[in-house]
N, C-alpha and C. Protein backbone atom coordinates (compact mmCIF):
# COMPACT_ATOMS: atom_id res chain seq x y z
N UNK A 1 4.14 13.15 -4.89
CA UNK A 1 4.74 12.20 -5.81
C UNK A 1 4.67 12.79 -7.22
N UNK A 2 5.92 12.40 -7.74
CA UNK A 2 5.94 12.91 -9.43
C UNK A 2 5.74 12.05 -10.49
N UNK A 3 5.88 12.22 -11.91
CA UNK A 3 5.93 11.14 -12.81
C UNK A 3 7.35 10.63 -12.86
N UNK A 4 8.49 11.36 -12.13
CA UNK A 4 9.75 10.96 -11.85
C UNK A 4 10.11 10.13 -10.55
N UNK A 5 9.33 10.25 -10.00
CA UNK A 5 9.00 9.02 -9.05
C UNK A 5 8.56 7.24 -9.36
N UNK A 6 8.09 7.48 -10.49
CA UNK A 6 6.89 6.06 -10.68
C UNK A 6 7.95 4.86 -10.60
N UNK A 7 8.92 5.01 -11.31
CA UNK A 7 10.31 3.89 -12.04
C UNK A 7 10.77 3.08 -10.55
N UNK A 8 10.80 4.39 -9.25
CA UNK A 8 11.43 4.27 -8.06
C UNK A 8 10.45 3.29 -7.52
N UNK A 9 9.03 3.66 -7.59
CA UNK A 9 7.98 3.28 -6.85
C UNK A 9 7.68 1.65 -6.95
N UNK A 10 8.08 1.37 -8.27
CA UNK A 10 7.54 0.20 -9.24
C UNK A 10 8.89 -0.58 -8.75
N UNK A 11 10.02 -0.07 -8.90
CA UNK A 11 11.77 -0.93 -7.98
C UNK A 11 10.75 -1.30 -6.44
N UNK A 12 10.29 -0.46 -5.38
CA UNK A 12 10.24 -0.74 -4.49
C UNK A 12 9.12 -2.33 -4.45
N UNK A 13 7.96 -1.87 -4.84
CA UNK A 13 6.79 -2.45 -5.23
C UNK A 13 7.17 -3.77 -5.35
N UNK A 14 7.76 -4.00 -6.42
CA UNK A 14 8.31 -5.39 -7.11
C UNK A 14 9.43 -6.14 -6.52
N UNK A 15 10.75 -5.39 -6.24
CA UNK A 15 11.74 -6.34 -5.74
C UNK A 15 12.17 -5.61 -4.51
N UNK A 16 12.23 -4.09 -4.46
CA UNK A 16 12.89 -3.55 -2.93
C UNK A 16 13.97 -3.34 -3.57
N UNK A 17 14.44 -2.46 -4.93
CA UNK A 17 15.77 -2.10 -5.01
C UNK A 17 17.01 -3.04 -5.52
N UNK A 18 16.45 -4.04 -5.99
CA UNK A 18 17.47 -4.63 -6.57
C UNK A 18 18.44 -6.25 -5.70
N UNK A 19 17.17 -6.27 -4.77
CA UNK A 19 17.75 -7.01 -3.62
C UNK A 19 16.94 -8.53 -3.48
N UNK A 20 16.30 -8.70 -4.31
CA UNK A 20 15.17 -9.73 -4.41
C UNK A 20 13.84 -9.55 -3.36
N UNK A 21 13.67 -8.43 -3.08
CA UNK A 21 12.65 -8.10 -2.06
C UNK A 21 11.20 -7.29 -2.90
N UNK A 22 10.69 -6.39 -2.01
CA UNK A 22 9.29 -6.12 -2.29
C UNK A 22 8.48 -7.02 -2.31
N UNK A 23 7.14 -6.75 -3.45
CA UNK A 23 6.42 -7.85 -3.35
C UNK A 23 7.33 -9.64 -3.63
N UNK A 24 8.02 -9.28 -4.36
CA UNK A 24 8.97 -10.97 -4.83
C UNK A 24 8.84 -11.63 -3.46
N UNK A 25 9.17 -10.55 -2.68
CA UNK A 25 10.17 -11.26 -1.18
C UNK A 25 9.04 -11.29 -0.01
N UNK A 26 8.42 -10.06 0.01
CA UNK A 26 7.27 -9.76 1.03
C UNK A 26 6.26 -10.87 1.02
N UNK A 27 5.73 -11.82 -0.31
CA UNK A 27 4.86 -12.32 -0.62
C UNK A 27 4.63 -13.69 -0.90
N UNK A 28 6.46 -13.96 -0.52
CA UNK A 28 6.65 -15.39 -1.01
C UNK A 28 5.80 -16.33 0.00
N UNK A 29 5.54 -17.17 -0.74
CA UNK A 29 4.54 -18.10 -0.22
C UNK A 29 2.90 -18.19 0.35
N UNK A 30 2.52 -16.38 -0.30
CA UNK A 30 1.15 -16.37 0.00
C UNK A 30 1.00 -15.52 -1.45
N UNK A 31 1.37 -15.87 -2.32
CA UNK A 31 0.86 -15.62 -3.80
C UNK A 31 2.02 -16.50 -4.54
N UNK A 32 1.27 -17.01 -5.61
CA UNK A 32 1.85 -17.83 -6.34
C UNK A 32 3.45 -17.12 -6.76
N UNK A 33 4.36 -18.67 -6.52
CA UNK A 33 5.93 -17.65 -6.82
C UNK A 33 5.70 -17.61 -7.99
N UNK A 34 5.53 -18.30 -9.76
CA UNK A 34 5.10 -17.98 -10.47
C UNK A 34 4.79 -16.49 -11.29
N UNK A 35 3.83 -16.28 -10.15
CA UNK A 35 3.23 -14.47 -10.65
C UNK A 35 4.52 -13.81 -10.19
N UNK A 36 5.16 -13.59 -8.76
CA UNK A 36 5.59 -13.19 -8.06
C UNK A 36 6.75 -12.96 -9.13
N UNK A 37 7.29 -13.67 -9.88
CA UNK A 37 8.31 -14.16 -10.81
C UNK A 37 8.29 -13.14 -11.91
N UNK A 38 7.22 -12.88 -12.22
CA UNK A 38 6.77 -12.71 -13.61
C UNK A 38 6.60 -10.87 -13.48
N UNK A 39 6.66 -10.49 -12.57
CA UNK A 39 6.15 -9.04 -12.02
C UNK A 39 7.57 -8.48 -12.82
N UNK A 40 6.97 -7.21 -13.36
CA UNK A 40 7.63 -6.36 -14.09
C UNK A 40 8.08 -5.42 -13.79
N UNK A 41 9.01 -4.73 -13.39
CA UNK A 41 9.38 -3.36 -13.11
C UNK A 41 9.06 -2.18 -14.08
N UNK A 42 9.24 -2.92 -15.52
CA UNK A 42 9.01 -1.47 -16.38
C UNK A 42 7.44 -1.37 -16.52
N UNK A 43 6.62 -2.49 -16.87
CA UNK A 43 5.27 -2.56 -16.92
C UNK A 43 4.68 -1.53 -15.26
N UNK A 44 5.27 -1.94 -14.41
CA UNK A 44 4.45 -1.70 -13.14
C UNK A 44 4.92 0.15 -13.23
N UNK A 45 6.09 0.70 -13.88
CA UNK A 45 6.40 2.42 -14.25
C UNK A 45 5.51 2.42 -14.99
N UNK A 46 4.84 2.03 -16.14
CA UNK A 46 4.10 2.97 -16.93
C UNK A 46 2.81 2.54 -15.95
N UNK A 47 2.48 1.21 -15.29
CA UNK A 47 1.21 1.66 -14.71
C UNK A 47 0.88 2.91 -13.50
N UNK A 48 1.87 2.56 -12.78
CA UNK A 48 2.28 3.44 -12.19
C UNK A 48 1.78 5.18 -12.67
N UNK A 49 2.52 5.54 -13.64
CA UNK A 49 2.35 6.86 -14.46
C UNK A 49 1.57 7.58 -14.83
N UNK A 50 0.58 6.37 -15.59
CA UNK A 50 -1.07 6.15 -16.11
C UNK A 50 -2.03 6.41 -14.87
N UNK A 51 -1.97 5.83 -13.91
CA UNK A 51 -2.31 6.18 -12.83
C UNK A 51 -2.59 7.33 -11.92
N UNK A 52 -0.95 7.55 -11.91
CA UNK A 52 -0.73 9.00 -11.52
C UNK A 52 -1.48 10.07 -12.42
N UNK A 53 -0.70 9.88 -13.34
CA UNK A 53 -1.78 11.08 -14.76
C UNK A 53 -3.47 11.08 -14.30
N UNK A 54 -3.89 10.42 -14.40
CA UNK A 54 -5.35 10.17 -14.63
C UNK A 54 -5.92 9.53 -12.67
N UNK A 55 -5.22 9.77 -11.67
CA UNK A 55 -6.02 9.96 -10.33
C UNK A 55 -6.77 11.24 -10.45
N UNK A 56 -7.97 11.02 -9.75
CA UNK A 56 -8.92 11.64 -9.03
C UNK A 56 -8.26 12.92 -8.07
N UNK A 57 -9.01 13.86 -8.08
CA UNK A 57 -7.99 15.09 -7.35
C UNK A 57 -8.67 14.58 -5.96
N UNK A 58 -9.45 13.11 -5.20
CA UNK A 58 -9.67 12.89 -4.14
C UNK A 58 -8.90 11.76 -3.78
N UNK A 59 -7.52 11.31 -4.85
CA UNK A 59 -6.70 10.08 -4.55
C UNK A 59 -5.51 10.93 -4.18
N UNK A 60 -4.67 10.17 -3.21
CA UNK A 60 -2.99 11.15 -3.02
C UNK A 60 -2.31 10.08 -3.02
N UNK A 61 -1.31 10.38 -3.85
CA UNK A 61 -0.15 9.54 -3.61
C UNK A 61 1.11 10.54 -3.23
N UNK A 62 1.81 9.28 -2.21
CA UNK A 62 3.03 10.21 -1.35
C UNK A 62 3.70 9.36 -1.61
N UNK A 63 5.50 9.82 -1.36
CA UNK A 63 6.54 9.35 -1.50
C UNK A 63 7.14 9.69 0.27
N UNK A 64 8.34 8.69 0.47
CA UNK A 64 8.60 9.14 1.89
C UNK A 64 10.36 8.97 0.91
N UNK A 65 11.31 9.81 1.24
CA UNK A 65 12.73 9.99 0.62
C UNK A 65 13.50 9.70 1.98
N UNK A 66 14.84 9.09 2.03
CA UNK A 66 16.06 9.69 3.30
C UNK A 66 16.38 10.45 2.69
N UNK A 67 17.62 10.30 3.79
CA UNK A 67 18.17 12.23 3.46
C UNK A 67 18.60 12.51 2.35
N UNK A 68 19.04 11.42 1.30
CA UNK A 68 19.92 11.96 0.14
C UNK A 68 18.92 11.97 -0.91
N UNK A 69 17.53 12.29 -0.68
CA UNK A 69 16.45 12.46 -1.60
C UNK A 69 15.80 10.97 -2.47
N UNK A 70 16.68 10.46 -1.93
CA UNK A 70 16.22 8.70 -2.74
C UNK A 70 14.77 8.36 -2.43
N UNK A 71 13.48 8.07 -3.05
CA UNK A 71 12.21 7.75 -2.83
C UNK A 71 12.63 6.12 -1.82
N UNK A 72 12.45 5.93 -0.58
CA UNK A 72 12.56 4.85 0.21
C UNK A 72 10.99 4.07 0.63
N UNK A 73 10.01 4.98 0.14
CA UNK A 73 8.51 4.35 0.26
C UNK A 73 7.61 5.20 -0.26
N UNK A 74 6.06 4.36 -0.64
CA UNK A 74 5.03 4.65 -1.51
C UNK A 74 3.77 4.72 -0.63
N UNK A 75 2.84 5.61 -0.42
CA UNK A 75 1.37 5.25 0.00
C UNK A 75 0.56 5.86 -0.96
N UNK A 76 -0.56 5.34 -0.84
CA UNK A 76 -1.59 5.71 -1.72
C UNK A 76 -3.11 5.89 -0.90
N UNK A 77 -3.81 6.82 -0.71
CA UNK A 77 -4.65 6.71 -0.31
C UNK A 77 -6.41 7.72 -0.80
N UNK A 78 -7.03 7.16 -0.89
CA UNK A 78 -8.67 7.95 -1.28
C UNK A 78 -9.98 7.30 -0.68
N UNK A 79 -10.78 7.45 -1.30
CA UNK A 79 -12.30 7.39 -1.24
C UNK A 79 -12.04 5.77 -0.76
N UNK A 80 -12.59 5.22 0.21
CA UNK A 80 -13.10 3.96 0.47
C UNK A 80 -14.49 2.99 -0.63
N UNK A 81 -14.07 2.31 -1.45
CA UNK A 81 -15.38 1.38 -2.28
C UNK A 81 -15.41 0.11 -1.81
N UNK A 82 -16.77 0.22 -1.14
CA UNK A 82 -17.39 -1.36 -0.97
C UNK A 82 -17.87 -2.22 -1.99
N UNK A 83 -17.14 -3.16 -2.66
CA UNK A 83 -17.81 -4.01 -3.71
C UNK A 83 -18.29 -3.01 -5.00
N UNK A 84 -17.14 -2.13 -5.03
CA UNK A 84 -17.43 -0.84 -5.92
C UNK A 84 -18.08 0.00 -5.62
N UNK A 85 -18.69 0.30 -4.61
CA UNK A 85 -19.71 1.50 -4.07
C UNK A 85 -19.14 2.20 -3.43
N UNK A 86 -18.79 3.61 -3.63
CA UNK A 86 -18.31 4.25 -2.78
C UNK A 86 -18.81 4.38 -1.53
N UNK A 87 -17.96 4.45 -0.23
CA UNK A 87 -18.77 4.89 1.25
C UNK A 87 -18.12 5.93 1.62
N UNK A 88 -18.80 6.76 3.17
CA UNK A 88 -17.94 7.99 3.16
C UNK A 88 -16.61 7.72 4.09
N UNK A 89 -15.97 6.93 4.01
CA UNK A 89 -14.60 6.21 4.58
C UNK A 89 -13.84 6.51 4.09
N UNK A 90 -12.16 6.73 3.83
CA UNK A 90 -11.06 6.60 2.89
C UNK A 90 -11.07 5.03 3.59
N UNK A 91 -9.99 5.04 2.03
CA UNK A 91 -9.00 3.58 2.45
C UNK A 91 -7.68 4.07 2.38
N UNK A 92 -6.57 3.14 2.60
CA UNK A 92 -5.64 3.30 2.57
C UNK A 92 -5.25 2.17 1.44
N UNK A 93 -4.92 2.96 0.34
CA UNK A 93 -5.20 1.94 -0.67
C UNK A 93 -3.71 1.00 -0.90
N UNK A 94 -2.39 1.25 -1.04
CA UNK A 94 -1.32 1.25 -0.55
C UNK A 94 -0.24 1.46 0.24
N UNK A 95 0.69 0.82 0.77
CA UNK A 95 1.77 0.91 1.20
C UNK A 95 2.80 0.34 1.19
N UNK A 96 3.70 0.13 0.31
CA UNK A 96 5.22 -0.17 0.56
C UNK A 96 6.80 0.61 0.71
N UNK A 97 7.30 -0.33 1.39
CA UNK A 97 8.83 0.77 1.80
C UNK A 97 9.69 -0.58 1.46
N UNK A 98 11.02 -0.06 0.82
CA UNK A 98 12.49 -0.25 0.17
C UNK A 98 12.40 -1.19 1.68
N UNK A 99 12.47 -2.67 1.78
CA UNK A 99 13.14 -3.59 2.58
C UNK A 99 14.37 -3.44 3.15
N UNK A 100 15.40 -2.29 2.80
CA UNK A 100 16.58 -1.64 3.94
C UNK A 100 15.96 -0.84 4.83
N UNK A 101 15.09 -0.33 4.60
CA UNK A 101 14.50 0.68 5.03
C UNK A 101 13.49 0.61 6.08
N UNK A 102 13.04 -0.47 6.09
CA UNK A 102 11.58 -1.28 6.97
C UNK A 102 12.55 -1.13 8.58
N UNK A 103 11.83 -0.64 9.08
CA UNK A 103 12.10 -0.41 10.56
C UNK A 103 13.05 1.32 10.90
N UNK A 104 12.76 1.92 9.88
CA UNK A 104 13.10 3.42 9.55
C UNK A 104 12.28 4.54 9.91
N UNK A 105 11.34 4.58 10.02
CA UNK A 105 10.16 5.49 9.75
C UNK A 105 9.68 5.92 8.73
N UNK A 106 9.61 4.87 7.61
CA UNK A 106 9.15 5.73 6.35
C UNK A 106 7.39 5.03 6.55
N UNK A 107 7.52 3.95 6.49
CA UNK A 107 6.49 3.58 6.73
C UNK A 107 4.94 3.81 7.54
N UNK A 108 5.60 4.22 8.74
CA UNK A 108 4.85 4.97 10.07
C UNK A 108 4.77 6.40 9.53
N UNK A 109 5.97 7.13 8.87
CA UNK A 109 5.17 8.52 8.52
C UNK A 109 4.32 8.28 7.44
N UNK A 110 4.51 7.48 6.55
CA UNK A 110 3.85 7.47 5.12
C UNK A 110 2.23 7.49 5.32
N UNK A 111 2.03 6.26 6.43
CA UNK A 111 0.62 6.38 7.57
C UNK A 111 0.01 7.40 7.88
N UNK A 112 1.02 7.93 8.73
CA UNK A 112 0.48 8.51 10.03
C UNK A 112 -0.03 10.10 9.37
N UNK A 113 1.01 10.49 7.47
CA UNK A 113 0.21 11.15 7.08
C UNK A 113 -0.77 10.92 5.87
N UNK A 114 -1.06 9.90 6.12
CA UNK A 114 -2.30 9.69 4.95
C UNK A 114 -3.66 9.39 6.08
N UNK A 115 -3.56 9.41 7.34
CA UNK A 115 -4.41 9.26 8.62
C UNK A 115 -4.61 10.54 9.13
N UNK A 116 -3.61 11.35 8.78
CA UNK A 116 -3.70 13.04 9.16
C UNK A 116 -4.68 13.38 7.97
N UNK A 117 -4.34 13.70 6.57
CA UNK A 117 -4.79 14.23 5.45
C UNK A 117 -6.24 13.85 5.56
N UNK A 118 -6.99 12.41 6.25
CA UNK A 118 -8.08 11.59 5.86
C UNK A 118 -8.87 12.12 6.88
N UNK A 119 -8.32 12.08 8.12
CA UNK A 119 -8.85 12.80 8.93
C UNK A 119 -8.99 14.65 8.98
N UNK A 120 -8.58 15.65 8.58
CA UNK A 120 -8.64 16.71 8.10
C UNK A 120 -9.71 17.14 7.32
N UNK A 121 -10.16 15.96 6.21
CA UNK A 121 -10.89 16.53 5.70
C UNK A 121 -12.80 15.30 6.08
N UNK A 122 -12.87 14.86 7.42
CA UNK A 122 -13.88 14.53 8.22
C UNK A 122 -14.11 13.14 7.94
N UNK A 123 -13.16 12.50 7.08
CA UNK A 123 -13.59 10.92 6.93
C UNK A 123 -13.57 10.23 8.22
N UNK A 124 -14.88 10.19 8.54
CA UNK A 124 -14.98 9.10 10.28
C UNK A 124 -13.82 7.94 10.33
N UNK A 125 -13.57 7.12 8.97
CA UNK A 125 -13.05 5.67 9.31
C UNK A 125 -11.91 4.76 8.22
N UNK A 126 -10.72 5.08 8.22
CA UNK A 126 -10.34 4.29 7.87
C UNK A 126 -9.73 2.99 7.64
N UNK A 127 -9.99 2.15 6.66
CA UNK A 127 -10.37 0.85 6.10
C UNK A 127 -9.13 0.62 4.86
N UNK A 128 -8.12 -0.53 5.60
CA UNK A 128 -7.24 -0.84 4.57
C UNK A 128 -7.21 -2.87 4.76
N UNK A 129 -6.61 -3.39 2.87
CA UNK A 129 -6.86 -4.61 3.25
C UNK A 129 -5.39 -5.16 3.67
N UNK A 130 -5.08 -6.74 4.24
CA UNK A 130 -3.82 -6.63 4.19
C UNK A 130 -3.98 -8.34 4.14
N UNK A 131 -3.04 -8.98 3.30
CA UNK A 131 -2.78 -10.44 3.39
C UNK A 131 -2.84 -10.80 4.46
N UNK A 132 -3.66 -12.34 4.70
CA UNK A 132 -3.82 -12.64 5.93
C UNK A 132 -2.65 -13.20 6.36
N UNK A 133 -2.39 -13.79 5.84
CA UNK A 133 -0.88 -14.43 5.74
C UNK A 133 0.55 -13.69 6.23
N UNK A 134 0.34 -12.02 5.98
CA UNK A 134 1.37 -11.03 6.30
C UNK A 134 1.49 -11.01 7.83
N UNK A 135 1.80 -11.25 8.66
CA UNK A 135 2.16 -11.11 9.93
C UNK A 135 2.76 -9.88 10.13
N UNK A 136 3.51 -9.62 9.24
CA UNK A 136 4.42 -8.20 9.90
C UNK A 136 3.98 -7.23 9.19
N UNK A 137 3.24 -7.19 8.18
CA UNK A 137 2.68 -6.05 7.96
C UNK A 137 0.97 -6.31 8.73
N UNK A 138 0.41 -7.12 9.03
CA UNK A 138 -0.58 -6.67 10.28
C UNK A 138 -0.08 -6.90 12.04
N UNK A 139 0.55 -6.73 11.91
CA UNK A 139 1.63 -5.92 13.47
C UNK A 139 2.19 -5.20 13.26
N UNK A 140 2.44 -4.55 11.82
CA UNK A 140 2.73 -2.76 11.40
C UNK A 140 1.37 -1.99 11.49
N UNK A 141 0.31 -2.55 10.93
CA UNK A 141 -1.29 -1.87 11.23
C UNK A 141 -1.73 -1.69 12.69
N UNK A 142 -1.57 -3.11 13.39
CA UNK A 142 -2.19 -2.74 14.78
C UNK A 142 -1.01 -2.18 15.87
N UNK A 143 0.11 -1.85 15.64
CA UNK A 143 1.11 -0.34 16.29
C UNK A 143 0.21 0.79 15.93
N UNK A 144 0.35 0.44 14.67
CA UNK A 144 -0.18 1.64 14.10
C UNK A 144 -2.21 2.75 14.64
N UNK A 145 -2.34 1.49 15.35
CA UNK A 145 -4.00 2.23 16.03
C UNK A 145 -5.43 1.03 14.95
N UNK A 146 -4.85 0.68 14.38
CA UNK A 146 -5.62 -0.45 13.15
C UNK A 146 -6.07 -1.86 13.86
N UNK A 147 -7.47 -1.99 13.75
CA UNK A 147 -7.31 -3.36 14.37
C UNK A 147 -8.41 -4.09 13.11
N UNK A 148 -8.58 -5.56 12.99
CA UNK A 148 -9.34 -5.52 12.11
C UNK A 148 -10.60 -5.96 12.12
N UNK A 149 -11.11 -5.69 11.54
CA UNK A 149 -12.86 -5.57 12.12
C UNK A 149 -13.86 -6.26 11.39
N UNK A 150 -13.36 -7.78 10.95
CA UNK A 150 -14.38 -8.81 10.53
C UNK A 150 -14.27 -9.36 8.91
N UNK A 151 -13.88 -8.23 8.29
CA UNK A 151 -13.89 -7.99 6.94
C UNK A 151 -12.83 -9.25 6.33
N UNK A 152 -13.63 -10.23 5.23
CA UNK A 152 -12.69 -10.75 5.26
C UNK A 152 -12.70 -11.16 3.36
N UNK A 153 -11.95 -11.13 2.26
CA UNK A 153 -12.23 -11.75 1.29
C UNK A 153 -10.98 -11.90 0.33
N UNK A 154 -11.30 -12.82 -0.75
CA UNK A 154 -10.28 -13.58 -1.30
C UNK A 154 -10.02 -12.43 -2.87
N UNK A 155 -8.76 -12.30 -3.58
CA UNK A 155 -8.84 -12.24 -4.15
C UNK A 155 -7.90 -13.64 -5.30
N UNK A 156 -8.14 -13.20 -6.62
CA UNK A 156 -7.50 -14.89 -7.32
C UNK A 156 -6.31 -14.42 -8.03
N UNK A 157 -4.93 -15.28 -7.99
CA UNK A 157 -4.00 -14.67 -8.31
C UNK A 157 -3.31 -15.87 -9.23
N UNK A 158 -3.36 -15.91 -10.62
CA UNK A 158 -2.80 -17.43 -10.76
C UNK A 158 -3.80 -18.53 -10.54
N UNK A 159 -4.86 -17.92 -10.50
CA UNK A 159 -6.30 -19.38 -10.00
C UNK A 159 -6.01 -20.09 -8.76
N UNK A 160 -5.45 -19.18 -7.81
CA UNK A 160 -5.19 -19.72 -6.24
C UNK A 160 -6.16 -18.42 -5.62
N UNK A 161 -6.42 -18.43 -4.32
CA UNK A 161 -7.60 -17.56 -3.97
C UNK A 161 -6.29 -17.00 -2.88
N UNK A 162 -6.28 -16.01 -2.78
CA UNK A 162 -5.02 -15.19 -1.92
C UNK A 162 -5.92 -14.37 -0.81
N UNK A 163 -6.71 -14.74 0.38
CA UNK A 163 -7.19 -14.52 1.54
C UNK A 163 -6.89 -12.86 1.96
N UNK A 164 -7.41 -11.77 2.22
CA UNK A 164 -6.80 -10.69 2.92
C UNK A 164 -8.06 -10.84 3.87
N UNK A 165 -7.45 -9.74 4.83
CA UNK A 165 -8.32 -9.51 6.08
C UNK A 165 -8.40 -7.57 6.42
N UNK A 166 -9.13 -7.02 6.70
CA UNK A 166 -9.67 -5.61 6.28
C UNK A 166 -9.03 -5.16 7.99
N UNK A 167 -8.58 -4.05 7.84
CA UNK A 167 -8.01 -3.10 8.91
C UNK A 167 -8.68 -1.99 9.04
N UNK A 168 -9.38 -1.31 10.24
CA UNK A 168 -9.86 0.00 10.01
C UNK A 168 -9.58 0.55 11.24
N UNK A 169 -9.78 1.99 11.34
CA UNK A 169 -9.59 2.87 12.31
C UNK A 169 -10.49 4.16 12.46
N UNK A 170 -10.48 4.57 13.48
CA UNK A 170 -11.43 5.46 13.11
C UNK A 170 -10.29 6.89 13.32
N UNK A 171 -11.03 7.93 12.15
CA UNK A 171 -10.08 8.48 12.18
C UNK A 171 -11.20 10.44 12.75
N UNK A 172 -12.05 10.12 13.09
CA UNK A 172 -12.47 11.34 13.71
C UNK A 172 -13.51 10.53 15.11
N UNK A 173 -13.99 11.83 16.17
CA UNK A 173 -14.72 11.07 17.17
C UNK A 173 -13.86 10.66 18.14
């Protein structure tokens, strides 16, 4: 991923390209529409950027493109932190794909190589969170080899408590 990427990343992230999708669409009704409303495309490029600039040479971020080079999905993945403590786990810290695109393979490769890369370099287990509420993105995790393993906590979005539930896998052994 580049700093010419971020603008693409932050379209997908937020609406899916111009289509009322991404988080807007992915999220309606398990985060306040409100926030959902209020989400920025240009704010979420420079965070985006800032980000990128200043990751850890143990964070990766990938882009998945079709054929005509267009960025169609985002993953992000590093070091696993429990309640801020690092463990020796990755997480899978993100994933979204362009809503034309969902049922493409960007998604499953975007995975399957941030599960390669994690595993390569001996991380026993990875640990990603996912709205409990998401149905189809946790029946994209458990295709995927992910099942989830107890983990369960709220974060506050708008002063509503937004529930996720923790996915892990083991990725050596």
């Amino acid at each position: 991923m580049t700093l010419a990427d971020c603008e693409r990343v932050a379209e997908i992230r937020v609406r899916g390209r111009g289509r009322g999708r991404g988080r807007q669409h992915a999220y309606r009704g398990l985060i306040p529409q409100a926030y959902l409303d209020g989400l920025s495309i240009a704010e979420h490029t420079e965070r985006r950027r800032a980000r990128l600039t200043a990751a850890p040479a143990d964070v990766t971020n990938m882009v998945a493109r079709d054929d005509a080079g267009t960025v169609v999905g985002w993953g992000r993945h590093g070091p696993y932190r429990d309640d801020g403590t690092r463990t020796a786990d990755a997480e899978l810290c993100a994933l979204y794909v362009d809503p034309r695109h969902l049922g493409c393979g960007a998604g499953r490769s975007l995975l399957g190589e941030s599960v390669r890369r994690c595993a390569a370099v001996r991380y026993p287990r990875m640990p990603l969170w996912v709205l409990r509420g998401n149905t189809r993105a946790r029946r994209f995790c458990e295709r995927a080899g992910f099942g989830a393993d107890g983990g369960e906590e709220a974060f506050e979005v708008a002063g509503i408590a937004v529930p996720e539930v923790r996915y892990a896998r083991a990725l050596t052994g």
